[in-house]
Each structure stands twice: as structure tokens, then as C-alpha cells.
Protein backbone atom coordinates (compact mmCIF):
# COMPACT_ATOMS: atom_id res chain seq x y z
CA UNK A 1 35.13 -73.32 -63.83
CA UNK A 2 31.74 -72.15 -62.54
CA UNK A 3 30.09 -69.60 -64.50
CA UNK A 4 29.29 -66.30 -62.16
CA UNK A 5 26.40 -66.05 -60.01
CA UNK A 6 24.91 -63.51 -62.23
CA UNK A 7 25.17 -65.42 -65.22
CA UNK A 8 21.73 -66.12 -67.29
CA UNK A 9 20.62 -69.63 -66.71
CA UNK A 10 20.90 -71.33 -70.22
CA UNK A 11 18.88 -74.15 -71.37
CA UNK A 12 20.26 -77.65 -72.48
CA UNK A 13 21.50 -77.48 -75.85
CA UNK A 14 18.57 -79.77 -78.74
CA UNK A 15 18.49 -79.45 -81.97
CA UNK A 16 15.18 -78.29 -84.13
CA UNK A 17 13.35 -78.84 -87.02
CA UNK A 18 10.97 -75.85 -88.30
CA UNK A 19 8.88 -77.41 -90.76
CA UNK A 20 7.50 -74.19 -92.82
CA UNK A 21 4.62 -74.30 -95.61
CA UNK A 22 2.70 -71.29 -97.25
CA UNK A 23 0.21 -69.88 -95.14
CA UNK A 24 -3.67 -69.34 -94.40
CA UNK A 25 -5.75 -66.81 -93.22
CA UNK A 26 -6.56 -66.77 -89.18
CA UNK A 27 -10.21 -67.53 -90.58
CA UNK A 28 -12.12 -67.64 -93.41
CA UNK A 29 -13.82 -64.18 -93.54
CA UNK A 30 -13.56 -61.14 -95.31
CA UNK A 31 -10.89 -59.41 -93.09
CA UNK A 32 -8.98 -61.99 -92.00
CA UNK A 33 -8.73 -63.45 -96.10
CA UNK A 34 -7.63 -59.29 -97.12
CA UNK A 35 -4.78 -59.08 -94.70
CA UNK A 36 -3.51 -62.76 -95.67
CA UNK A 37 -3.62 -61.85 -99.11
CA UNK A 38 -1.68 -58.44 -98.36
CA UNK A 39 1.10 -59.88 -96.72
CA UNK A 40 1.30 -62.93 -99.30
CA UNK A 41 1.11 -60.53 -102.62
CA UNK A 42 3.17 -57.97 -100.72
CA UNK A 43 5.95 -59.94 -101.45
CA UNK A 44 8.55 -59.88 -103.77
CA UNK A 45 9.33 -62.67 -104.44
CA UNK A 46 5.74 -63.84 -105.01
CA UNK A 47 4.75 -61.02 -107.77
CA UNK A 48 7.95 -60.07 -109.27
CA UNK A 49 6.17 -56.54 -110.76
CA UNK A 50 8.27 -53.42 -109.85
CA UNK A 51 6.60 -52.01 -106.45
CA UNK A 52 5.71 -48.41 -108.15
CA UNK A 53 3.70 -50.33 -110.64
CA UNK A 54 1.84 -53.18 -108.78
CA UNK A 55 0.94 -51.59 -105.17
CA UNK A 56 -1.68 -49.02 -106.70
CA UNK A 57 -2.81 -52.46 -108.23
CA UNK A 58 -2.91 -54.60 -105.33
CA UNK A 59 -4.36 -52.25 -102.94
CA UNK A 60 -6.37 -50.02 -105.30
CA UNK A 61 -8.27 -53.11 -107.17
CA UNK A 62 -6.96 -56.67 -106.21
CA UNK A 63 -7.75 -56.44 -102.57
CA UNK A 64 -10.98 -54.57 -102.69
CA UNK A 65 -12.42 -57.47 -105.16
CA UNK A 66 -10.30 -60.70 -104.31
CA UNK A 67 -10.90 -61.64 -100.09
CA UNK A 68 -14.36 -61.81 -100.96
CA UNK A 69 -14.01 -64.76 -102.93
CA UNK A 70 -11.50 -66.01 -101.51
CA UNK A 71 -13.06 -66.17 -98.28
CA UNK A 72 -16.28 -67.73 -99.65
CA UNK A 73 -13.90 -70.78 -101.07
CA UNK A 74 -11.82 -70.90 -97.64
CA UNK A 75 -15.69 -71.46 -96.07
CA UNK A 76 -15.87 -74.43 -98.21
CA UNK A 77 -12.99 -76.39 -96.95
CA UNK A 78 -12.91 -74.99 -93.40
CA UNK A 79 -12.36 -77.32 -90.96
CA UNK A 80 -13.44 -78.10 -87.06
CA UNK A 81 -8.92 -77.32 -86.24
CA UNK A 82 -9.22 -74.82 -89.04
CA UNK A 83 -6.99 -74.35 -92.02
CA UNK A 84 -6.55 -77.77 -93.63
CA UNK A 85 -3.08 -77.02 -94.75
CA UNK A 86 -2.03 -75.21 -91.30
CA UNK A 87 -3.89 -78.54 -89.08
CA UNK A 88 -2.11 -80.72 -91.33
CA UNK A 89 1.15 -79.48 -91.08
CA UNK A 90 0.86 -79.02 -87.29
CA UNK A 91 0.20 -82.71 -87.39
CA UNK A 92 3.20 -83.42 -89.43
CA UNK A 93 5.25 -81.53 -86.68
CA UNK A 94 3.43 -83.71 -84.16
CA UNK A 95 4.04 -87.07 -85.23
CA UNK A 96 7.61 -86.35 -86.74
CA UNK A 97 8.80 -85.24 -83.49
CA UNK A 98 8.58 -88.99 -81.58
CA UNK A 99 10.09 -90.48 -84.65
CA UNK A 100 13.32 -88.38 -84.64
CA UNK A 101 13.49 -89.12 -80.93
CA UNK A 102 14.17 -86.33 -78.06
CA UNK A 103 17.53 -84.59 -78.85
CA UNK A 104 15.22 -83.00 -81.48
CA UNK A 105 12.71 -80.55 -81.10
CA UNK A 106 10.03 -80.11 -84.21
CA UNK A 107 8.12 -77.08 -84.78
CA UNK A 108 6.16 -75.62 -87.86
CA UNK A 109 5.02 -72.30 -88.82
CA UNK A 110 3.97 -70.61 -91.89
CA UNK A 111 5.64 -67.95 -94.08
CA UNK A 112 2.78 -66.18 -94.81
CA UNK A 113 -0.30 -65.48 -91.62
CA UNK A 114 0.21 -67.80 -88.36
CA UNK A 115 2.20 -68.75 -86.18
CA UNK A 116 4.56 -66.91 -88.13
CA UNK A 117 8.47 -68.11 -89.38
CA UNK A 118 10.09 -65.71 -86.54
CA UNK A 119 7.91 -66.32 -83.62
CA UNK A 120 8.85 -70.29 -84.03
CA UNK A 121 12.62 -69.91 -84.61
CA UNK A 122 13.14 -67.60 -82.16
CA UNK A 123 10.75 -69.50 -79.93
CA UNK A 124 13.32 -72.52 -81.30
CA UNK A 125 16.61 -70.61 -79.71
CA UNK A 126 14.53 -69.52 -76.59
CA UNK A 127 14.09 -73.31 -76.11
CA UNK A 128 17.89 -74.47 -76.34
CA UNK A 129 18.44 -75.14 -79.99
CA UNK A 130 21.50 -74.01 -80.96
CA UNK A 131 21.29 -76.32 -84.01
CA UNK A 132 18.49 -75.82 -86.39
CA UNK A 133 17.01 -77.41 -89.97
CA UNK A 134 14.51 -75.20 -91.90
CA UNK A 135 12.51 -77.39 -93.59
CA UNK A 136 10.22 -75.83 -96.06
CA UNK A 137 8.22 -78.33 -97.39
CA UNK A 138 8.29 -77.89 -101.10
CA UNK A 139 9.35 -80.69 -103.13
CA UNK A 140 9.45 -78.73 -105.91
CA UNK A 141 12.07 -75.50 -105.61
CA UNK A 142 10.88 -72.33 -106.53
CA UNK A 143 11.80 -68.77 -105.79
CA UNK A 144 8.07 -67.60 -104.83
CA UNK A 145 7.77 -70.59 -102.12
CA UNK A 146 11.18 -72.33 -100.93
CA UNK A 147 13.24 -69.37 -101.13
CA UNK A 148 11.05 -66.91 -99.39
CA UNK A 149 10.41 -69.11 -96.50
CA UNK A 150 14.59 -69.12 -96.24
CA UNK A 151 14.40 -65.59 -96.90
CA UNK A 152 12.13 -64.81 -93.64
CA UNK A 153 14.14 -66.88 -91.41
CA UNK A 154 17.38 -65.24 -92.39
CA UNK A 155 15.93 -62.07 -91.79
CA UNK A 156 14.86 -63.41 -88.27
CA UNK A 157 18.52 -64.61 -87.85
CA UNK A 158 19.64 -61.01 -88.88
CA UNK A 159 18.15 -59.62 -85.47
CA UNK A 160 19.79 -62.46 -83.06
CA UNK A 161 23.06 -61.76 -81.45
CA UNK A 162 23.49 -65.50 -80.88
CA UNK A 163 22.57 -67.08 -84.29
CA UNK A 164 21.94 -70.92 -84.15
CA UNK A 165 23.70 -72.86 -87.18
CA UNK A 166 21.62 -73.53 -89.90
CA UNK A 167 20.99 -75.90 -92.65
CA UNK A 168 18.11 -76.05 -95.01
CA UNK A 169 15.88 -78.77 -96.74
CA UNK A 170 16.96 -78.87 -99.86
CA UNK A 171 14.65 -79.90 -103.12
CA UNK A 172 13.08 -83.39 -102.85
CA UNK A 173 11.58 -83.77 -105.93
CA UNK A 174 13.57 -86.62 -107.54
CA UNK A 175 14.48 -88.43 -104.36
CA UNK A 176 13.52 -91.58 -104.32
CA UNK A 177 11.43 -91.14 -100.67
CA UNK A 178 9.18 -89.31 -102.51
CA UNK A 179 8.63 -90.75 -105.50
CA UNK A 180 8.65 -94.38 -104.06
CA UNK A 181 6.09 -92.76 -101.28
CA UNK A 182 4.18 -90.77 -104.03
CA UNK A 183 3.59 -94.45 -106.04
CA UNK A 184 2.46 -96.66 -102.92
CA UNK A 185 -0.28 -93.33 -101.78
CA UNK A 186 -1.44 -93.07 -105.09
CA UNK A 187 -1.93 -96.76 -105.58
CA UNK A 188 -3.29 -97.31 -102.54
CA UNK A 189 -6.39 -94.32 -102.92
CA UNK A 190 -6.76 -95.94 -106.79
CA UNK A 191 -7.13 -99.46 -105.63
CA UNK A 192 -10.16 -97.85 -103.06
CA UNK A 193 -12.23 -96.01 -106.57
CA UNK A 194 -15.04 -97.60 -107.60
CA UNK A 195 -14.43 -97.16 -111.11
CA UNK A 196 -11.04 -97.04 -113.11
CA UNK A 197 -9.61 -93.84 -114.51
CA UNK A 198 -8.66 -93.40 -118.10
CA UNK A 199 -6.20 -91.01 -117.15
CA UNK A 200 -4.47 -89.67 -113.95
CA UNK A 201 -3.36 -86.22 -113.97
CA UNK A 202 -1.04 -84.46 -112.02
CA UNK A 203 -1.67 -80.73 -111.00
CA UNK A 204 0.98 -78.55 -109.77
CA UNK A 205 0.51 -74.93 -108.75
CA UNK A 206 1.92 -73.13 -111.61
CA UNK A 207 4.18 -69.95 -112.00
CA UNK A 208 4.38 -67.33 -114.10
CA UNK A 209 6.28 -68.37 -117.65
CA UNK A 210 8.96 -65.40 -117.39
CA UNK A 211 10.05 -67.77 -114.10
CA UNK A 212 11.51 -70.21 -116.56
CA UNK A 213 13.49 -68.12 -118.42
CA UNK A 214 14.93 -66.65 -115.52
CA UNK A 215 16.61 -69.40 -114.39
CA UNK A 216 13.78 -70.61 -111.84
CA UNK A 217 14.14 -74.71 -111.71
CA UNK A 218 10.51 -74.77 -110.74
CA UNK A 219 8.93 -76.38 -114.36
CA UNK A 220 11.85 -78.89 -114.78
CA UNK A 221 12.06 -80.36 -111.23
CA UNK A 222 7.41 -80.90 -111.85
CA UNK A 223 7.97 -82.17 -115.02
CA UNK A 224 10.98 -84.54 -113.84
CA UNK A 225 8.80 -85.46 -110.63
CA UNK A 226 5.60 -86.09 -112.90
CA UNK A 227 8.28 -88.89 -115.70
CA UNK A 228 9.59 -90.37 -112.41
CA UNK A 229 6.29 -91.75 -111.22
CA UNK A 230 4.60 -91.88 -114.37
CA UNK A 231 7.32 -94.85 -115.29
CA UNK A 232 5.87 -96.21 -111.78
CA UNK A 233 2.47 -95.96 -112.52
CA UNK A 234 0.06 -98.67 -114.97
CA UNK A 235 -2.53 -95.84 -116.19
CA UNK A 236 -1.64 -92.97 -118.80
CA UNK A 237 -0.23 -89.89 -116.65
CA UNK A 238 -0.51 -86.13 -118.09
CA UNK A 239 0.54 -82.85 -116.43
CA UNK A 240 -0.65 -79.69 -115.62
CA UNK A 241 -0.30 -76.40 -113.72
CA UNK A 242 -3.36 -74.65 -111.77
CA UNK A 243 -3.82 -71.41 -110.07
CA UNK A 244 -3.27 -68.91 -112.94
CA UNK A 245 -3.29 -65.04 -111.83
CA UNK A 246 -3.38 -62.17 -113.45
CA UNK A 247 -2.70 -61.37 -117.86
CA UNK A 248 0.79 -62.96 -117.62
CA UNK A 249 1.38 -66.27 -119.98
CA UNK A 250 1.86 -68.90 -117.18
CA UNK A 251 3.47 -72.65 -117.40
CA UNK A 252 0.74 -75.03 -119.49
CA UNK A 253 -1.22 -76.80 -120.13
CA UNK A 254 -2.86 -74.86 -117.60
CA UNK A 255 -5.25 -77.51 -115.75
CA UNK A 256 -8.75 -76.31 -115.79
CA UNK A 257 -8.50 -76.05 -119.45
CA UNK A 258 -6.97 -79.90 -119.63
CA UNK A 259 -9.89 -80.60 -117.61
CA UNK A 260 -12.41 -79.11 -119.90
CA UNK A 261 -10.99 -80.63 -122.93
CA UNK A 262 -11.03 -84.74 -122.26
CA UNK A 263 -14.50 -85.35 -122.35
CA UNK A 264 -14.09 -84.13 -126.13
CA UNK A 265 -10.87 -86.75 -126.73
CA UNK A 266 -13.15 -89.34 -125.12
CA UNK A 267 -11.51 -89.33 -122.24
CA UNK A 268 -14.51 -89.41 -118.92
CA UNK A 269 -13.05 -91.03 -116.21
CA UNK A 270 -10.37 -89.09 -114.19
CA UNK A 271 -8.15 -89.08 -111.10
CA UNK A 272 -6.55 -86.08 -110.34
CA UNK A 273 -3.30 -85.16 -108.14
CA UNK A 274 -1.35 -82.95 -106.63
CA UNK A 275 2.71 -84.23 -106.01
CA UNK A 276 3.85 -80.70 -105.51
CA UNK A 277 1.89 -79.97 -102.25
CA UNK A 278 2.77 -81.55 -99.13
CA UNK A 279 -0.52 -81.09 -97.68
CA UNK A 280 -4.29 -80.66 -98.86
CA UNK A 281 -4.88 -77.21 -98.77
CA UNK A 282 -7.50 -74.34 -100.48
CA UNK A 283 -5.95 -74.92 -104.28
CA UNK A 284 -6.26 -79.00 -104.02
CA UNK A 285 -9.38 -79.35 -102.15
CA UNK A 286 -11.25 -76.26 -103.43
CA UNK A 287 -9.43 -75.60 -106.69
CA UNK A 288 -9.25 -79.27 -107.98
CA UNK A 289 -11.69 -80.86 -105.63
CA UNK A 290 -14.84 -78.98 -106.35
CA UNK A 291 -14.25 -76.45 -108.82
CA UNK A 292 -12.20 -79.05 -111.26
CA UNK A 293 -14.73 -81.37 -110.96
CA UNK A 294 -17.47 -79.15 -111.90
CA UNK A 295 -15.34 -78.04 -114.72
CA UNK A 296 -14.66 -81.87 -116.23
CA UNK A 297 -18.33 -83.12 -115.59
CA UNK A 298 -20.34 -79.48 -117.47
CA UNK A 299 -17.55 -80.85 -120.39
CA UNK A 300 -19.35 -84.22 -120.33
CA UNK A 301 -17.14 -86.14 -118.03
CA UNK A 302 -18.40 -88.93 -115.77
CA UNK A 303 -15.88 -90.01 -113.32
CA UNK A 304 -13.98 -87.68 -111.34
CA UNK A 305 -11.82 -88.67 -107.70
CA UNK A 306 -9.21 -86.11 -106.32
CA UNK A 307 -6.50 -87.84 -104.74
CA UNK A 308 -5.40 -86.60 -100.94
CA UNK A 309 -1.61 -85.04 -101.15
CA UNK A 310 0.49 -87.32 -98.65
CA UNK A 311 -0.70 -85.26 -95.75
CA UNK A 312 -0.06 -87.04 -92.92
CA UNK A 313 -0.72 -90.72 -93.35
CA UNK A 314 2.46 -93.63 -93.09
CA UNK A 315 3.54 -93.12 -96.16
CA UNK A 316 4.50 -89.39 -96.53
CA UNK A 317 5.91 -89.19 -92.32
CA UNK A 318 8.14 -92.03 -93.26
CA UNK A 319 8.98 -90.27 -96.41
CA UNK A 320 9.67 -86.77 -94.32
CA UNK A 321 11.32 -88.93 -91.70
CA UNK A 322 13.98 -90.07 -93.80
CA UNK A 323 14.14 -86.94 -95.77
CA UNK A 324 15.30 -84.85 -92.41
CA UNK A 325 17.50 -87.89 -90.73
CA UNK A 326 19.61 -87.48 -93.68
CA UNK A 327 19.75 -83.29 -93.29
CA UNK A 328 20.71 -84.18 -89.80
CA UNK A 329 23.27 -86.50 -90.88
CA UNK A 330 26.48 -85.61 -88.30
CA UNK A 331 24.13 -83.47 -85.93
CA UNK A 332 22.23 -86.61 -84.70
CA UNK A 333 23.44 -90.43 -84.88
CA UNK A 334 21.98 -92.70 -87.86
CA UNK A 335 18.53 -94.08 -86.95
């Protein structure tokens, strides 16, 4: 039967991939760093504080005094394409996108800042996909990142009349992709230091401690990540959690304060890591990169490398490769 003359011309049907990450400011300046950080603690899921209590904060003191700095740090790893962690993931959509082959259509977007989780899944649907994987790219679950970037896109999906189906990326952090790709990276950026660490340590972003005891699997899935590749691994591997904000108790050992403290257990010569970011961003290259190594050498270290996150290199698209072929399992055949 041919549809009526009248009817709207509908595109061939494809399937898509949204791979999502955090966010980043549009640029690193004062008011591009305030609204970032209004829509990002805004949320939530992010600062679970009741909203009565903790807007009078956040707009009454934390963003009058925090975009400043923050935007002076963003200055420090600003790049030529911009955001590290928004031109890296853009580059993970690009190169995934051959390798899946062209039934599938790969986009990315951020949860927090641009191009936003709705304009790219609707932009998804506009394009033919009635089929679509949201991939946030968190190997690590936790409410504050993997569930809001769900969260955003089933509010998008709220508005549609014709909702695409939709399956999520679950947790990777045990799968052996990602450890086995986490062991030949790390290796490989070892075997290129000109000295050998005593110790390598791996950093995650940490959480508030009342997470835990909520039920958030956040601490166990790092901690289960960190044995898995430590038992992979020849040197002594320790873990810690960065990025602590605000009076609450968060996860520890908290890293800066690890940092400080080898030098005094004789320990001089360092690599450091990141496993739970999929991409170098602000908090590894910043955080760890300059500010962590300032930290460990005024304690009286010597040696200090920061490892790159898998980015984009062989090792972590083959990884993400396999990781969504087997999400897609039934929607597109077996590689």
C-alpha cells in the first residue's frame, strides 16, 4: 500500500549510539565557568542537600567565589579544539563510528554545558534512529554521573510522541575489555618513563561518604576495578579518591593527602592514574597533573609522571568497540 500523498517523508530507519560524559564550560572564563557550574551543582543528583538549604548556598557564596578559580585552572589545560574532555570524546564518537560500520550512527554530547543530551538524541530521531544505546561513559556507576546522564535523556524521551527504544551502557568496571585495555595502556606509558616508580596510584573522583551507605555501588565497583589490575600489574598499586567539596566526610584516602604523605614513608618516585575517567579532562590533567605534582614534590618527592586516561588511542576504541557491539547484540549482526 502507498502511504498518502500528504504523508511526512520519513528517513531510513539506523540505529545510534550517544556516547555522553560530564560536561565543560563553552570556554574557560569567568561567565562561561559560573553558568557551567550552575547547571552542574543545580542538580540533584550531584549535591544531594535539600534545595531550601543549599540554593542560598550555591548562589549566595559558591558561585560568587568558585568560577574564578575554576576558570583560571580550565586556562591551564585549554586546548587549540577546546575542552580536553569534550575534543576527546568527540573523537571517540568519530573514530567509533567507522568501526561499528554504517547501520549505526554515533553521536556524543554532554550532560552538563554543550552540545547538550537532548539536542543530540533528538537530533538522533530527526536522523532515522528509531533504535538507540545511551552510552554514558562511566566505568564506574554512580548516581551523581551514570544515572543523571540516563535521567536527562529520559526526560528528553518524555517530550517525544514517537519514542525510539532504548538500552543503556551498563557498568564496565570489571569487564575484562577494560581491565585487559587498562593493563596494556598503563604498561605501555610505564615502559616510555625514564625512571621507575615505587608506587603507582590510582585516583578516582571521589563522592561524598553518605553515598556508600545509601546503597550507591560507586566505592566497591573503584575498589574492585583498582584489585583487578593491581593482580595485572608488577609495581605496588594503592588507591585514592580526589576532588573533595565542601565539610562532608568523603571516600579516603583522599589523594592529595596520599600524595603528601610518601615522601615521608620513603616512597619518591610516583606514577599516578586515573581508571575511572574515560577521558583526560580538568580533574586529571589539572587536578593530578599539575597541582598533585606540586603537592608530592614540596613533600620531598622526586619523580612524578601522570598517566593519560585511555582517551582515544587503540587500546581504549577497541575496548569501547567491543563494549557497545555487545549492547547491540540482536540490533546489529556479530562483528
Amino acid at each position: 500500500m502507498l502511504p498518502p500523498s500528504d504523508h511526512p517523508v520519513l528517513p531510513p530507519r539506523k540505529i545510534g549510539v550517544l556516547l555522553t560524559n560530564l560536561g565543560t564550560p563553552d570556554a574557560p572564563d569567568v561567565p562561561a565557568v559560573r553558568r557551567y557550574l550552575a547547571e552542574f551543582l543545580s542538580d540533584p543528583r550531584v549535591v544531594e542537600i535539600p534545595r531550601a538549604i543549599w540554593k542560598p548556598i550555591l548562589h549566595g557564596l559558591v558561585l560568587r567565589t568558585r568560577p574564578a578559580k575554576s576558570a583560571h585552572a580550565y586556562q591551564q589545560v585549554w586546548t587549540e579544539d577546546g575542552s580536553p574532555l569534550a575534543a576527546i570524546t568527540r573523537r571517540q564518537a568519530q573514530k567509533l563510528a567507522p568501526m561499528l560500520g554504517e547501520e549505526v550512527m554515533v553521536d556524543w554530547a554532554m550532560r552538563y554545558g554543550n552540545p547538550s543530551i537532548p539536542d543530540r538524541l533528538a537530533a538522533l530521531k530527526e536522523a532515522g534512529c528509531d533504535r538507540i544505546l545511551l552510552a554514558p561513559l562511566y566505568p564506574q556507576y554512580c548516581g551523581a554521573t551514570t544515572a543523571t546522564a540516563n535521567d536527562y535523556a529520559f526526560l528528553t524521551l518524555a517530550g517525544m510522541r514517537w519514542q525510539p527504544a532504548i538500552r543503556t551502557l551498563p557498568p564496565y568496571h570489571d569487564n575484562p575489555d577494560y581491565i585487559d585495555a587498562l593493563q596494556r595502556d598503563i604498561e605501555a606509558q610505564l615502559a616510555t618513563l625514564d625512571f621507575t616508580p615505587q608506587r603507582l596510584l590510582l585516583s578516582y573522583h571521589g563522592m561524598p561518604e553518605r553515598t556508600l551507605r545509601k546503597g550507591d555501588p560507586y566505592h566497591c565497583q573503584c575498589r574492585k576495578t583498582a584489585r583487578l589490575l593491581a593482580e595485572r600489574l608488577s609495581l605496588p598499586v594503592d588507591t585514592s579518591f580526589q576532588s573533595r567539596f565542601g565539610r562532608d566526610k568523603w571516600l579516603e584516602p583522599a589523594t592529595d593527602e596520599v600524595l603528601k604523605a610518601y615522601p615521608a614513608q620513603g616512597v619518591t618516585r610516583i606514577a599516578i592514574a586515573a581508571p575511572g575517567f574515560s577521558a583526560d579532562c580538568l580533574e586529571t590533567i589539572e587536578e593530578l597533573g599539575i597541582r598533585g605534582k606540586e603537592e608530592f614534590e614540596g613533600a620531598g618527592g622526586t619523580h612524578f609522571a601522570r598517566l593519560d586516561c585511555l582517551n582515544d588511542r587503540d587500546e581504549g576504541m577497541t575496548m569501547l568497540d567491543a563494549l557497545i557491539r555487545r549492547e547491540l547484540a540482536g540490533w546489529i549482526a556479530p562483528a
